[in-house]
N, C-alpha and C. Protein backbone atom coordinates (compact mmCIF):
# COMPACT_ATOMS: atom_id res chain seq x y z
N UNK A 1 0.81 -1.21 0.00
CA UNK A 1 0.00 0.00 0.00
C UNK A 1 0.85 1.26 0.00
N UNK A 2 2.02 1.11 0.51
CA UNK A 2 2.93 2.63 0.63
C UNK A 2 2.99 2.93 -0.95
N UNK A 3 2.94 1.93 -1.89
CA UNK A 3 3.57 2.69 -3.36
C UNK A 3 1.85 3.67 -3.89
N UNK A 4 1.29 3.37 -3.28
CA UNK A 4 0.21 3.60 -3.86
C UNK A 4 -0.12 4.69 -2.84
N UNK A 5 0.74 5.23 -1.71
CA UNK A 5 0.29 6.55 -0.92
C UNK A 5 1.49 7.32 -1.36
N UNK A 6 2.69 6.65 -2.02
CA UNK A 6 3.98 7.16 -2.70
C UNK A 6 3.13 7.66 -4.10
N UNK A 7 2.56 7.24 -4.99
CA UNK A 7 1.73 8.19 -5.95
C UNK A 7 1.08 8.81 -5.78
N UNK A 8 0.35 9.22 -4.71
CA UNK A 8 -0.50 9.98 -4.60
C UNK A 8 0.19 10.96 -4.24
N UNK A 9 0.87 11.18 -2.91
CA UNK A 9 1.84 12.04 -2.73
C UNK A 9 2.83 12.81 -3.72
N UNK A 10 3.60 12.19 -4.72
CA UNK A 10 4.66 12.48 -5.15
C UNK A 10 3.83 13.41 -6.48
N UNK A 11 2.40 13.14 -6.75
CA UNK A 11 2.26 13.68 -7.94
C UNK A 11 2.09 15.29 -7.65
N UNK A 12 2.35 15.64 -6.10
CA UNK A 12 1.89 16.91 -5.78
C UNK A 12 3.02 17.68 -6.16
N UNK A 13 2.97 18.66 -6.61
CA UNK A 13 4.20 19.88 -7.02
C UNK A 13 5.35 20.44 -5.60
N UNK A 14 6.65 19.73 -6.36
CA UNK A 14 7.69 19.53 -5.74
C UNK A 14 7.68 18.98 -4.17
N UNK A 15 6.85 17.59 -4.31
CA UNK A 15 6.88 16.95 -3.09
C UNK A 15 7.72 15.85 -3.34
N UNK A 16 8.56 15.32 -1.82
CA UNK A 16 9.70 14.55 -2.06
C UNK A 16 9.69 13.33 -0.97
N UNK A 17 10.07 12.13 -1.21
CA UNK A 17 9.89 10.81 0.03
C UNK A 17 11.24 11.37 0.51
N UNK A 18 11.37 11.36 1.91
CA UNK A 18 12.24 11.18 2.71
C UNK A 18 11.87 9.71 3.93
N UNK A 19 12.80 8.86 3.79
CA UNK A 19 12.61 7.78 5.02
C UNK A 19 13.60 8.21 6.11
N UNK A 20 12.95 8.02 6.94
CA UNK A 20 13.64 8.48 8.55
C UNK A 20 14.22 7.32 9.25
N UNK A 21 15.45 7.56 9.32
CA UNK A 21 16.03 5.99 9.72
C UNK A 21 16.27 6.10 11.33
N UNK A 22 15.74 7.23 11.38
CA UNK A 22 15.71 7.10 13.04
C UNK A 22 14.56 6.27 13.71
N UNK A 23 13.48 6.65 13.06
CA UNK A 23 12.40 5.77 12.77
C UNK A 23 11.92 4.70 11.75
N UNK A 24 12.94 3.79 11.76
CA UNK A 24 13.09 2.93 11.43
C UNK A 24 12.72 3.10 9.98
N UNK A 25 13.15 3.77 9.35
CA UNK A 25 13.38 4.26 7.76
C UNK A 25 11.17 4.54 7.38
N UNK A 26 10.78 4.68 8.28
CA UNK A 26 9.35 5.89 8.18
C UNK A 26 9.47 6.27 6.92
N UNK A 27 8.19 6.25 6.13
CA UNK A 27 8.30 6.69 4.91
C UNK A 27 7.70 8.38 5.16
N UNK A 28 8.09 9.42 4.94
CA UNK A 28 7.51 10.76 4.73
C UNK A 28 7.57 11.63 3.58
N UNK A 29 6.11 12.32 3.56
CA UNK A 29 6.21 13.05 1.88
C UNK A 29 6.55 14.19 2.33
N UNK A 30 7.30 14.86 1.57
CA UNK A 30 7.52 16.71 2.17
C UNK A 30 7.12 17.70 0.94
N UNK A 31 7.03 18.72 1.58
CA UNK A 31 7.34 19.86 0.50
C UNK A 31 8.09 20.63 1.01
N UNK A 32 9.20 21.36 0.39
CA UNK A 32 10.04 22.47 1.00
C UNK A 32 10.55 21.48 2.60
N UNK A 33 11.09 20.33 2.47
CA UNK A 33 11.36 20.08 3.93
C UNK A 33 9.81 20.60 5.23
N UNK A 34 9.26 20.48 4.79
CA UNK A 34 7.76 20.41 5.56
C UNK A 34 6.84 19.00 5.29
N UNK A 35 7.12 17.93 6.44
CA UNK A 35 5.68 17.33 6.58
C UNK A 35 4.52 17.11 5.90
N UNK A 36 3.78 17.03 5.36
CA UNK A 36 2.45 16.61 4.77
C UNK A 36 2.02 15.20 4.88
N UNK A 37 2.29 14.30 5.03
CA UNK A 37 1.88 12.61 5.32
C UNK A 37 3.66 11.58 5.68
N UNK A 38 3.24 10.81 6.81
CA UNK A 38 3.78 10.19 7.62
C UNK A 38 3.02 8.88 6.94
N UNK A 39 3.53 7.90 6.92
CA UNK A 39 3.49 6.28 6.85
C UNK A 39 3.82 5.33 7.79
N UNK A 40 3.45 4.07 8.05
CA UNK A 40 4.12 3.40 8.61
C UNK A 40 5.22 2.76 7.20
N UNK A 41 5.66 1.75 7.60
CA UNK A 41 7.02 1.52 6.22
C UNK A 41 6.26 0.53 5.20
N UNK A 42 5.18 -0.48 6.28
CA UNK A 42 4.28 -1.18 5.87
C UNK A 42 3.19 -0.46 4.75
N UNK A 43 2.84 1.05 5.27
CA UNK A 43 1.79 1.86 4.05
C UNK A 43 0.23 1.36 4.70
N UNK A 44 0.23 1.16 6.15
CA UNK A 44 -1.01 0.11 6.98
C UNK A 44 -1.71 1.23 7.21
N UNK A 45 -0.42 2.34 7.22
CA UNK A 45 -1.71 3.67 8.26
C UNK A 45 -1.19 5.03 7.71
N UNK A 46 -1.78 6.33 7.75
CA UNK A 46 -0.89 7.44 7.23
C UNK A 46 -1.31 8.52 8.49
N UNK A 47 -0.33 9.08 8.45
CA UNK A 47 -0.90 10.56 9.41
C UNK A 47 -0.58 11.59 8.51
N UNK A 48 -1.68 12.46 8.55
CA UNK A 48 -1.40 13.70 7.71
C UNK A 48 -2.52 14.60 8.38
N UNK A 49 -2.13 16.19 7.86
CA UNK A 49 -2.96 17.14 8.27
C UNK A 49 -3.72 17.44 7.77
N UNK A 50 -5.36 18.03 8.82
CA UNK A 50 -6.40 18.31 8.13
C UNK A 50 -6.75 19.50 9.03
N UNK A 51 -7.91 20.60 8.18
CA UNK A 51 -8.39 21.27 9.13
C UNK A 51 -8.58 20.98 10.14
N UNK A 52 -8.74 21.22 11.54
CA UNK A 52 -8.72 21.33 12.75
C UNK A 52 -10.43 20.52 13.10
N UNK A 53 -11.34 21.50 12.34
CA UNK A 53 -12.58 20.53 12.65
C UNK A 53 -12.81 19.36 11.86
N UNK A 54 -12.02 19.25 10.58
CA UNK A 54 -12.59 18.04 9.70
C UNK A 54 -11.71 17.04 10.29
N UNK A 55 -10.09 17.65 11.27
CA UNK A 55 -9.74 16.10 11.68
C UNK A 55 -10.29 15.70 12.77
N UNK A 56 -10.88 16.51 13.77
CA UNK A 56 -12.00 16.03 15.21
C UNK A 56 -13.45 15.05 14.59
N UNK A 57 -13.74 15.72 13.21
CA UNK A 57 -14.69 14.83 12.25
C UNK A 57 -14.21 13.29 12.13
N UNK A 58 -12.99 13.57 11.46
CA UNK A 58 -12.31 12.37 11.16
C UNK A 58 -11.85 11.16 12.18
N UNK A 59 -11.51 11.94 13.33
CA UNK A 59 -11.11 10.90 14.87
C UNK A 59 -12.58 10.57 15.04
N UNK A 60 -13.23 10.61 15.12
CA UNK A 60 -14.36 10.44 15.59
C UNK A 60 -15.41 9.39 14.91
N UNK A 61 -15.40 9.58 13.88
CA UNK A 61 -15.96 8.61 12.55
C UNK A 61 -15.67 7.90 12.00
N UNK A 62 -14.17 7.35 11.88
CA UNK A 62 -14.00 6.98 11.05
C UNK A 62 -12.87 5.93 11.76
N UNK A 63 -13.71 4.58 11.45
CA UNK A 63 -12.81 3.65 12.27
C UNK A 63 -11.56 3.22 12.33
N UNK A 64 -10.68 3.30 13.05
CA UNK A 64 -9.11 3.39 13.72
C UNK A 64 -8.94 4.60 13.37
N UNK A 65 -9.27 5.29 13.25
CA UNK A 65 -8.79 7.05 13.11
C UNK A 65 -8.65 7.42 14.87
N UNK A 66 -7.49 8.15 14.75
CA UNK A 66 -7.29 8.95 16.21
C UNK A 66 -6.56 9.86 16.11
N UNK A 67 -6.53 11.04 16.91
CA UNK A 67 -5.64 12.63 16.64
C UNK A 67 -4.60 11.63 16.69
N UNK A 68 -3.59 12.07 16.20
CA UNK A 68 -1.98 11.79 16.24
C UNK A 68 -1.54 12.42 17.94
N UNK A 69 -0.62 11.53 18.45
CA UNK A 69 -0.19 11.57 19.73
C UNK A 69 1.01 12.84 19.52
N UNK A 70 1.81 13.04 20.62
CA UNK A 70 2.45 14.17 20.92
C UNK A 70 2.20 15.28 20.89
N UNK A 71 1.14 15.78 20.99
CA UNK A 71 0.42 16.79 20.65
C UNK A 71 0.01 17.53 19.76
N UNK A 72 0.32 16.36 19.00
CA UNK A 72 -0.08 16.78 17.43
C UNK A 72 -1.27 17.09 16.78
N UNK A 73 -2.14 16.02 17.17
CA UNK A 73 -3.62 15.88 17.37
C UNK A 73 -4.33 17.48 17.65
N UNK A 74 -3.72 17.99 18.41
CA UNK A 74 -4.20 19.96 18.47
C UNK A 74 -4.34 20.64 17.16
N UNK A 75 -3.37 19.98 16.75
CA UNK A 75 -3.08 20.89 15.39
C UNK A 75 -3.68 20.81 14.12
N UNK A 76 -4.37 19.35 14.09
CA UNK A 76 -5.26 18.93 12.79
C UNK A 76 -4.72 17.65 12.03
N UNK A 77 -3.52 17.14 12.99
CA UNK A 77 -2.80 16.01 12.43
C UNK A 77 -3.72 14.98 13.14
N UNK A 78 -4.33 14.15 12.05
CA UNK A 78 -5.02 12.98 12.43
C UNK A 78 -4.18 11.70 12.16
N UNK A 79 -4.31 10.60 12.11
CA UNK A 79 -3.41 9.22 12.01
C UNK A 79 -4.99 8.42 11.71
N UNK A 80 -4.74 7.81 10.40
CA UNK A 80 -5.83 6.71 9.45
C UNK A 80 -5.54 5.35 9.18
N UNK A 81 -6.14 4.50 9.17
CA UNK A 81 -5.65 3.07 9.00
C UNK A 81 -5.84 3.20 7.39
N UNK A 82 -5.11 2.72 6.25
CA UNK A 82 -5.46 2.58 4.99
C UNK A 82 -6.84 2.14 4.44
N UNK A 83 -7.06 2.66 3.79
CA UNK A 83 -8.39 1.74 3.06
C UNK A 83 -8.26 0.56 2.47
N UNK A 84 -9.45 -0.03 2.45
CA UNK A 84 -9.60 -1.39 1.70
C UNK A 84 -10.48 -1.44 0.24
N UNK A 85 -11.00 -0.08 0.31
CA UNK A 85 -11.37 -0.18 -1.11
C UNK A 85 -11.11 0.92 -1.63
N UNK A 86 -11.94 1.04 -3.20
CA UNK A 86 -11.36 1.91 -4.09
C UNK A 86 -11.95 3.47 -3.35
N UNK A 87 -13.15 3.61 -3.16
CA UNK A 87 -14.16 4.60 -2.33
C UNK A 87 -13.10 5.42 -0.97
N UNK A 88 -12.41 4.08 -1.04
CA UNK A 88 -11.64 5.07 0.55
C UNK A 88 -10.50 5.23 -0.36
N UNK A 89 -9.97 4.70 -1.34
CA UNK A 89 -8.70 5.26 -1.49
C UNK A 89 -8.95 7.07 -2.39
N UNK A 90 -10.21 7.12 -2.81
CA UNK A 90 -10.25 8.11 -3.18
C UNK A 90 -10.32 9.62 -1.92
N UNK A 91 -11.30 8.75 -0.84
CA UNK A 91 -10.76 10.36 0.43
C UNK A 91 -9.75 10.45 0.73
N UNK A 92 -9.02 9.14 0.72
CA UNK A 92 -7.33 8.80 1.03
C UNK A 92 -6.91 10.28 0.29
N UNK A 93 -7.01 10.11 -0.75
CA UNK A 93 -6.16 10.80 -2.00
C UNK A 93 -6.81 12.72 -1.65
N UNK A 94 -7.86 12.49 -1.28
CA UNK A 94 -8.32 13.77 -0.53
C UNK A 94 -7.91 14.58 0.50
N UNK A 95 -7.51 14.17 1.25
CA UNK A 95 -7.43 14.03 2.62
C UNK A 95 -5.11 14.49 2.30
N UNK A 96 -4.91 13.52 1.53
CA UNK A 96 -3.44 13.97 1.44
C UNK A 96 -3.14 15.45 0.26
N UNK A 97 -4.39 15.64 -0.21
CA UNK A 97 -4.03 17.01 -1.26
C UNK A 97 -3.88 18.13 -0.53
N UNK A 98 -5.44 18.26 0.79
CA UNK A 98 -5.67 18.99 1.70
C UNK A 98 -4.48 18.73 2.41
N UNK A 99 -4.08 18.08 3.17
CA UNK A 99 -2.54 18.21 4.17
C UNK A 99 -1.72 19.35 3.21
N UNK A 100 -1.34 18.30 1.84
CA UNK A 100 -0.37 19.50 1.02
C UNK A 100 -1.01 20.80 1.22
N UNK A 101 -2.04 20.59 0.95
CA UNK A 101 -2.57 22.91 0.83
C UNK A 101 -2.32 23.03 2.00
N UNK A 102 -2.30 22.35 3.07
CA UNK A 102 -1.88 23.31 4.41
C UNK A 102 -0.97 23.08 4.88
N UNK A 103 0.37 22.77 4.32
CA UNK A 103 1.39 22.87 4.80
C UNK A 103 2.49 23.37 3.41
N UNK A 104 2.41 23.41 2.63
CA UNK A 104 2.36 23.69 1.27
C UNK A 104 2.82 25.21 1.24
N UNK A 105 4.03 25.81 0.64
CA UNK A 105 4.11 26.96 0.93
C UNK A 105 2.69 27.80 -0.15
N UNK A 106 1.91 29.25 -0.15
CA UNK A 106 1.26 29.65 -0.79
C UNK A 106 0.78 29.36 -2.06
N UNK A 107 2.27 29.60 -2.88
CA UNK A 107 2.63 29.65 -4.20
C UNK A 107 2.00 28.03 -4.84
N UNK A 108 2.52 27.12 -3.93
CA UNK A 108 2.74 25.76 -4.76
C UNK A 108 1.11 25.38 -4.20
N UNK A 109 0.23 24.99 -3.37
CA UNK A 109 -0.88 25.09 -2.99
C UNK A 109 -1.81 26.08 -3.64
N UNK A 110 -1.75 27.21 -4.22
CA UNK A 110 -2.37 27.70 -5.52
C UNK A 110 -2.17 26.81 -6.50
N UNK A 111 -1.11 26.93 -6.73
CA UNK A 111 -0.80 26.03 -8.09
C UNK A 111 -1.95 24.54 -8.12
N UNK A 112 -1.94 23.90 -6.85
CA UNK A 112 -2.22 22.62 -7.18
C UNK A 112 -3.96 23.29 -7.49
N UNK A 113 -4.55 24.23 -6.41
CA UNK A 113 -5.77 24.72 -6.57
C UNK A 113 -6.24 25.08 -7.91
N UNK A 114 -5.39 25.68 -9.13
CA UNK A 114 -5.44 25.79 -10.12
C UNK A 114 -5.68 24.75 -11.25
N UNK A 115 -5.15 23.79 -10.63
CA UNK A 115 -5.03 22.47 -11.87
C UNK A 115 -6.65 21.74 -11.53
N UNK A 116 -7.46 21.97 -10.54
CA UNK A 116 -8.66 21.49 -10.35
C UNK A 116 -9.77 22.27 -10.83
């Protein structure tokens, strides 16, 4: 499942995999060295950011969903178990565009707003 959260990610404008070998080579998408979706290495679960109320939406509804720990969870970073079908891989793919627009410097988050 990671190659398939690795396309979704990578097709975003100038986003890049970094694995964290501190964490045991963690797969992460960035932009500009900024965050936007966390993996396990497996691709089982993703954490990424969402508005503040759509990720309290999201912990709440949506089964194995929970704020992301360290206090991250404040901020709109939720943590998702992957989908099993095509229907979820499409909010999947939602859910990681939105992270990019909000962490996304201005410029490149227009841009992607533009191509829709």
């Amino acid at each position: 499942m990671i190659e398939r959260i690795e396309r979704i990610a990578l097709a975003l404008p100038e986003a890049e995999r970094v694995d964290i070998a501190a964490w045991d080579d963690q797969p992460t998408f960035r932009v500009r060295g900024k965050n936007f979706v966390f993996s396990d290495a497996a691709g089982t679960r993703l954490t990424l950011k969402l508005p503040p109320d759509e990720a309290d939406w999201v912990s709440r509804n949506v089964a194995g969903a929970h704020p992301t720990r360290y206090g991250l969870g404040r901020y709109g970073w939720v943590t998702v178990p992957c989908p099993r079908t095509e229907d979820g891989w499409q909010q999947v793919s939602e859910w990681i565009r939105e992270s990019y627009r909000l962490v996304a410097p201005k410029r490149l988050a227009a841009a992607l707003d533009d191509e829709e």
